[in-house]
C-alpha atoms as a PDB file:
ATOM      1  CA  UNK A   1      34.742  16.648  22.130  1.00  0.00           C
ATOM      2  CA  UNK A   2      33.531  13.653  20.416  1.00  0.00           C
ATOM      3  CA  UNK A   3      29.785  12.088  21.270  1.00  0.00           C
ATOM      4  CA  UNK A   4      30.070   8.640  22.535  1.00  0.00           C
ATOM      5  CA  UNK A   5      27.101   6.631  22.233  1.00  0.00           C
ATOM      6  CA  UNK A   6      25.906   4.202  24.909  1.00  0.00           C
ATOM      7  CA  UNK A   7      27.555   0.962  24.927  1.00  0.00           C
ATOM      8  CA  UNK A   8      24.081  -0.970  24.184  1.00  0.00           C
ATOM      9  CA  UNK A   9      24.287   1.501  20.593  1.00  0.00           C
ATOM     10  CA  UNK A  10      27.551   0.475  19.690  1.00  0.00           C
ATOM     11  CA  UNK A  11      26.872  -3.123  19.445  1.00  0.00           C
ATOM     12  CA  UNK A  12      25.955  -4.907  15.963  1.00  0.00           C
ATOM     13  CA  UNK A  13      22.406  -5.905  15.546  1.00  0.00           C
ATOM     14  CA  UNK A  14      22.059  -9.185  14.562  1.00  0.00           C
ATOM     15  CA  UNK A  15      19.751 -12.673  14.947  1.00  0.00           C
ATOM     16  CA  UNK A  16      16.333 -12.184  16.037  1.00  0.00           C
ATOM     17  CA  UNK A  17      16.406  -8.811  16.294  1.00  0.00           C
ATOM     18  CA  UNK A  18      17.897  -7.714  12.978  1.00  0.00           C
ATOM     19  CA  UNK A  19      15.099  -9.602  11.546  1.00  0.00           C
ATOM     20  CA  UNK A  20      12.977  -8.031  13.426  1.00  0.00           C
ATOM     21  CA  UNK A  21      13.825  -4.657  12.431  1.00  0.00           C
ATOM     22  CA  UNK A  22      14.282  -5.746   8.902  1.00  0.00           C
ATOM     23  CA  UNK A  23      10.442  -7.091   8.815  1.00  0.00           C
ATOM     24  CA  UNK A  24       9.167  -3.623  10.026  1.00  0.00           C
ATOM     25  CA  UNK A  25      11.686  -1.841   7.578  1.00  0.00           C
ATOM     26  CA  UNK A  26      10.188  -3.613   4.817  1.00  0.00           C
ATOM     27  CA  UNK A  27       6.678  -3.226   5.731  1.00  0.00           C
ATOM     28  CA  UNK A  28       6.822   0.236   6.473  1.00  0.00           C
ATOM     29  CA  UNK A  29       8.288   1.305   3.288  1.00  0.00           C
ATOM     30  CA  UNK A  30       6.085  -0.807   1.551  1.00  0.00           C
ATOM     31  CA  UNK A  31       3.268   0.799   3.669  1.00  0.00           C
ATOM     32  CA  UNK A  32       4.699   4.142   3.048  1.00  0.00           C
ATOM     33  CA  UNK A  33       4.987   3.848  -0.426  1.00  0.00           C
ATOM     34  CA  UNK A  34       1.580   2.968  -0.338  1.00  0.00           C
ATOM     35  CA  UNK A  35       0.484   5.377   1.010  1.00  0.00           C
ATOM     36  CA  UNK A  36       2.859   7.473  -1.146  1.00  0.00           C
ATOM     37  CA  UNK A  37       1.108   6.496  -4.688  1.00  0.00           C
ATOM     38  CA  UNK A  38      -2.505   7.253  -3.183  1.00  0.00           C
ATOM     39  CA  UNK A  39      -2.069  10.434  -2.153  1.00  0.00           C
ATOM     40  CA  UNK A  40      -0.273  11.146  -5.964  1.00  0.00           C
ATOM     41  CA  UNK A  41      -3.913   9.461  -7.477  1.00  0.00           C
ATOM     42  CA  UNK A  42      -6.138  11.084  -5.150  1.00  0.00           C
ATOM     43  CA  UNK A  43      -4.650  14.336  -4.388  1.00  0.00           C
ATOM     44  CA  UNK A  44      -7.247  16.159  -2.077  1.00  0.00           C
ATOM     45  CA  UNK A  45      -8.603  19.310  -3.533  1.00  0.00           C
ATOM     46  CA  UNK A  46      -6.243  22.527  -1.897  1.00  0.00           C
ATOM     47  CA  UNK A  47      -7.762  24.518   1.134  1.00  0.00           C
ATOM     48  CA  UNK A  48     -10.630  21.652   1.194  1.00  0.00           C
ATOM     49  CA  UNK A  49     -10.859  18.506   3.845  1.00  0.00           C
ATOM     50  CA  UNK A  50      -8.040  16.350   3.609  1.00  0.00           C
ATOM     51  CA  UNK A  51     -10.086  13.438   2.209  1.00  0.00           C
ATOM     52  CA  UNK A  52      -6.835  11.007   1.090  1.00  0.00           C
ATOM     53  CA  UNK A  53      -5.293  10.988   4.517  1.00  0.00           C
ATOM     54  CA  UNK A  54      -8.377  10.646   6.332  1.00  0.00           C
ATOM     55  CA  UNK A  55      -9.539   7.558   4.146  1.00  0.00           C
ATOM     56  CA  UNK A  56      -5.787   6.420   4.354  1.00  0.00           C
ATOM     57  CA  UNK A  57      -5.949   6.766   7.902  1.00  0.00           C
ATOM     58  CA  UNK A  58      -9.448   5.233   8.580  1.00  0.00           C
ATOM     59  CA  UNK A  59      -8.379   2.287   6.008  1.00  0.00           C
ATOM     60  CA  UNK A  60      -5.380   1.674   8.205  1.00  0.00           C
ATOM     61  CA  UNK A  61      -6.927   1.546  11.298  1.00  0.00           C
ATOM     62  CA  UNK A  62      -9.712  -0.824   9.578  1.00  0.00           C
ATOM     63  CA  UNK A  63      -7.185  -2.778   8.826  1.00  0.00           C
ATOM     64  CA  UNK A  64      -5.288  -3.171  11.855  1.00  0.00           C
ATOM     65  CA  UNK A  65      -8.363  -4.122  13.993  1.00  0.00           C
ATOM     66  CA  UNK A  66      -8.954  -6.787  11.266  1.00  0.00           C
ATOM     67  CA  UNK A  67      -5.427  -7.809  11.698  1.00  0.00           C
ATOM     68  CA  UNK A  68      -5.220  -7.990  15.380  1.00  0.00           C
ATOM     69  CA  UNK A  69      -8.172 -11.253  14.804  1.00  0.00           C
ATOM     70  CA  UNK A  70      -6.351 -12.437  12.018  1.00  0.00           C
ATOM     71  CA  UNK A  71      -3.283 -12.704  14.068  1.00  0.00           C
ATOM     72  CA  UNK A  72      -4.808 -14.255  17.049  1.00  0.00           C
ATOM     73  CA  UNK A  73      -7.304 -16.795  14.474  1.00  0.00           C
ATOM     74  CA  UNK A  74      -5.239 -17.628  11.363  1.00  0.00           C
ATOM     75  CA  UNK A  75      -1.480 -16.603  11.816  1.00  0.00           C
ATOM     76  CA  UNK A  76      -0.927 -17.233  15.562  1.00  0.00           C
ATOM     77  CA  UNK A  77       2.768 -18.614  15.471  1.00  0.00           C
ATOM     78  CA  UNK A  78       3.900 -16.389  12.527  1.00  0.00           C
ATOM     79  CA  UNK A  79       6.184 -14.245  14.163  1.00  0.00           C
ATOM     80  CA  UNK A  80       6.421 -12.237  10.957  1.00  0.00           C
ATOM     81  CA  UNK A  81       3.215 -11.400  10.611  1.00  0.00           C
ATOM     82  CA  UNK A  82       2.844  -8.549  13.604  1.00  0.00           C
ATOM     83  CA  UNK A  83       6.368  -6.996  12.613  1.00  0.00           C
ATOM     84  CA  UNK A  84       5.561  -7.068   8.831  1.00  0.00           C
ATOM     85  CA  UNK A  85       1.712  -5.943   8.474  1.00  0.00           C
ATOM     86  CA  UNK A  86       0.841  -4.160  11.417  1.00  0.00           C
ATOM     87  CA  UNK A  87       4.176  -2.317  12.927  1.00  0.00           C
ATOM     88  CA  UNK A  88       5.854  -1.874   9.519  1.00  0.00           C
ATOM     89  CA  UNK A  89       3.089  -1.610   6.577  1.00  0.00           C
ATOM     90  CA  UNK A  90      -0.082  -0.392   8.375  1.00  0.00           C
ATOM     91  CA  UNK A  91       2.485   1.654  10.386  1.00  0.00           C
ATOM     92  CA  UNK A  92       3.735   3.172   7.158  1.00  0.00           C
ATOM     93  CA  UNK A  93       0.488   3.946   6.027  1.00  0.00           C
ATOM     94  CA  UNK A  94      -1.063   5.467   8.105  1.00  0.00           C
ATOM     95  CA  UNK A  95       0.290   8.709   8.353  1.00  0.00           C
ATOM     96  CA  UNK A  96       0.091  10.579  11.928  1.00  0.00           C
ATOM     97  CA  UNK A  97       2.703  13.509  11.266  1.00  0.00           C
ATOM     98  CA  UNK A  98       0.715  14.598   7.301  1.00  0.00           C
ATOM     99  CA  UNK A  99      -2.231  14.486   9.604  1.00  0.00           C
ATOM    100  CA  UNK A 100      -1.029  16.849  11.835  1.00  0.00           C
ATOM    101  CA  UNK A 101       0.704  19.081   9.183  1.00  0.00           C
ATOM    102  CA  UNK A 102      -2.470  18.949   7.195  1.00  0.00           C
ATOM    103  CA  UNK A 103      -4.222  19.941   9.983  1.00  0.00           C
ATOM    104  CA  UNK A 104      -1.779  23.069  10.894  1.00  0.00           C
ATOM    105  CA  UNK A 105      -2.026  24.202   7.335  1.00  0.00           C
ATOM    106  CA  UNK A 106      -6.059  24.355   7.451  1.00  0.00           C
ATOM    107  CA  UNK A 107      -5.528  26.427  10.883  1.00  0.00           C
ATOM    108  CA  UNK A 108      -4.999  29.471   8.950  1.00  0.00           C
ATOM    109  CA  UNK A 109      -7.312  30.059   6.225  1.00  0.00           C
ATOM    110  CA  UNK A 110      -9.632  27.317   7.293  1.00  0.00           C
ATOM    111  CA  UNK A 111     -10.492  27.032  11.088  1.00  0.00           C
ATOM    112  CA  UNK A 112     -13.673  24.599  10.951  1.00  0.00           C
ATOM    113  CA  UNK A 113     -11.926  22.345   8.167  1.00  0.00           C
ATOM    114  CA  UNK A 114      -9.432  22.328  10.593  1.00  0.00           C
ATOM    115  CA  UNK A 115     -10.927  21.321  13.680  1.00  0.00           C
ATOM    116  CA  UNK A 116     -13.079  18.817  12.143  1.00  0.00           C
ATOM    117  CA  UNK A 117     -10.365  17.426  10.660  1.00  0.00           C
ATOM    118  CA  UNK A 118      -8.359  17.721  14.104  1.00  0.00           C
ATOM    119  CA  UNK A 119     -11.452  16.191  16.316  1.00  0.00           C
ATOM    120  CA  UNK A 120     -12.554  13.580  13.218  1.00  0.00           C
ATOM    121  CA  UNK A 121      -9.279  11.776  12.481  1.00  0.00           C
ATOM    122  CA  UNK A 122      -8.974  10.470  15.729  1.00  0.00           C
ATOM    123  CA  UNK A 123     -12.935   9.390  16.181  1.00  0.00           C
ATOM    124  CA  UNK A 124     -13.114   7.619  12.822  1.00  0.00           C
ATOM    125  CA  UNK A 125     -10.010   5.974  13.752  1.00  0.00           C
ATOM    126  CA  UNK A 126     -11.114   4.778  16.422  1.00  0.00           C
ATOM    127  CA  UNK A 127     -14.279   3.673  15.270  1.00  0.00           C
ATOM    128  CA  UNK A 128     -12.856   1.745  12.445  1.00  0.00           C
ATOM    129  CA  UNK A 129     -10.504  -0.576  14.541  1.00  0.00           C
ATOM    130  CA  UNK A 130     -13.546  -1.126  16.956  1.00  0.00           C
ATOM    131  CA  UNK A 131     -15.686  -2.431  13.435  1.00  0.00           C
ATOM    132  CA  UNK A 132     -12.699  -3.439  12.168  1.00  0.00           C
ATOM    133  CA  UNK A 133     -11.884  -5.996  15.343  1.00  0.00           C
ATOM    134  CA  UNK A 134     -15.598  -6.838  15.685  1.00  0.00           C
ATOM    135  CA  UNK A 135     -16.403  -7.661  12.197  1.00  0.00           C
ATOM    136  CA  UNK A 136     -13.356 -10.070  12.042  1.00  0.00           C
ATOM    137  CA  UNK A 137     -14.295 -11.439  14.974  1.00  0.00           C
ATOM    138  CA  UNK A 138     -17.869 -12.224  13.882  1.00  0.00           C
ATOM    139  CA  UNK A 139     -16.583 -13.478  10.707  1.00  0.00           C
ATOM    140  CA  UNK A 140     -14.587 -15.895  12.810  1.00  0.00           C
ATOM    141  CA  UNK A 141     -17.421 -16.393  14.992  1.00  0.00           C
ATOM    142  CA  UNK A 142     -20.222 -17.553  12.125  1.00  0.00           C
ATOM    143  CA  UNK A 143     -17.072 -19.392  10.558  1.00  0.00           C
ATOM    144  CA  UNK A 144     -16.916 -21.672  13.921  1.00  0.00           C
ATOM    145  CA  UNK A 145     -20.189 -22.302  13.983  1.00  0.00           C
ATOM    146  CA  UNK A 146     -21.075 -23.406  10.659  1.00  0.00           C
ATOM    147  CA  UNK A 147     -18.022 -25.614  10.591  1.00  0.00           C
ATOM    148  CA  UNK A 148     -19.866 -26.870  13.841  1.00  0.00           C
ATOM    149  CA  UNK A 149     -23.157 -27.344  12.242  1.00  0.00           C
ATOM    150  CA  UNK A 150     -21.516 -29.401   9.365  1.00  0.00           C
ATOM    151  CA  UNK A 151     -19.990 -32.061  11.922  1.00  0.00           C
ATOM    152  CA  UNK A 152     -22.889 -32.264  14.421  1.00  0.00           C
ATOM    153  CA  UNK A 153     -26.043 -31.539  11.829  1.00  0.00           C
END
C-alpha cells in the first residue's frame, strides 16, 4: 500500500517561503562546511578532549549572541539576515549531534573526558552567548553615547 503524504506536503514550495528555506540551505552548508574544513585543520588529538568542536561550538554560540544585537541594532529590516547567519550558517556550525557522538565515544575508555565534555559544552555555550549578547550590546551602548557626546559636547 502506497504512503500518502499529507496534503500540506504535497504542495510546491514557493514565494516567501522557498526563499526562506533557500537562505537557511545556503547558510547552513556554508556553516557546515565551515565547520567541515576546521575540524580537517585542527583535528583533536584521539582519546583526548574534543577541543575543535568545543571551540567550534563556543565560537558559534559567541557568535549568535553577537548576532542577536546585530540584528536588532544594524540589520533590523533584513529579513535575510536571521535565516542566513543565525538559522542556516551558525546553525551549520555548530555541531550538536558530533558533540554528542564525541561524547559517547569518550564514555568508554574515557569517563571524566567524557563527562566534562558532556557537563562543559553546554556551560561554555551558554556562557558565550550571555558575553556574546552583552558585549555587543555594550559596544552598541558606548557607540550611542559617544555619537551623543559629539552632537551635545
Amino acid at each position: 500500500m502506497p504512503v500518502r503524504l499529507p496534503a500540506v506536503l504535497r504542495r510546491p514550495v514557493n514565494g516567501p517561503a522557498a526563499r526562506l528555506g533557500a537562505l537557511i540551505a545556503v547558510g547552513g552548508a556554508l556553516g557546515a562546511a565551515s565547520r567541515a574544513w576546521i575540524g580537517r585543520e585542527w583535528p583533536p588529538a584521539a582519546g583526548g578532549f574534543p577541543t575543535t568542536t568545543f571551540a567550534v561550538n563556543a565560537a558559534g554560540c559567541l557568535a549568535m549572541g553577537i548576532l542577536a544585537v546585530l540584528l536588532e541594532e544594524t540589520l533590523r529590516g533584513r529579513t535575510f539576515a536571521r535565516p542566513l547567519i543565525g538559522v542556516g550558517f551558525l546553525g551549520g556550525f555548530t555541531t550538536f549531534s558530533l558533540f554528542a557522538e564525541e561524547t559517547r565515544a569518550l564514555l568508554a575508555d574515557h569517563p571524566a573526558i567524557a563527562l566534562a565534555y558532556l557537563v562543559g559544552t553546554p556551560a561554555v555555550a551558554v556562557i558565550a552567548t550571555i558575553v556574546g549578547f552583552a558585549g555587543a550590546t555594550s559596544a552598541f551602548t558606548l557607540r550611542a553615547r559617544l555619537a551623543e557626546s559629539r552632537r551635545n559636547p
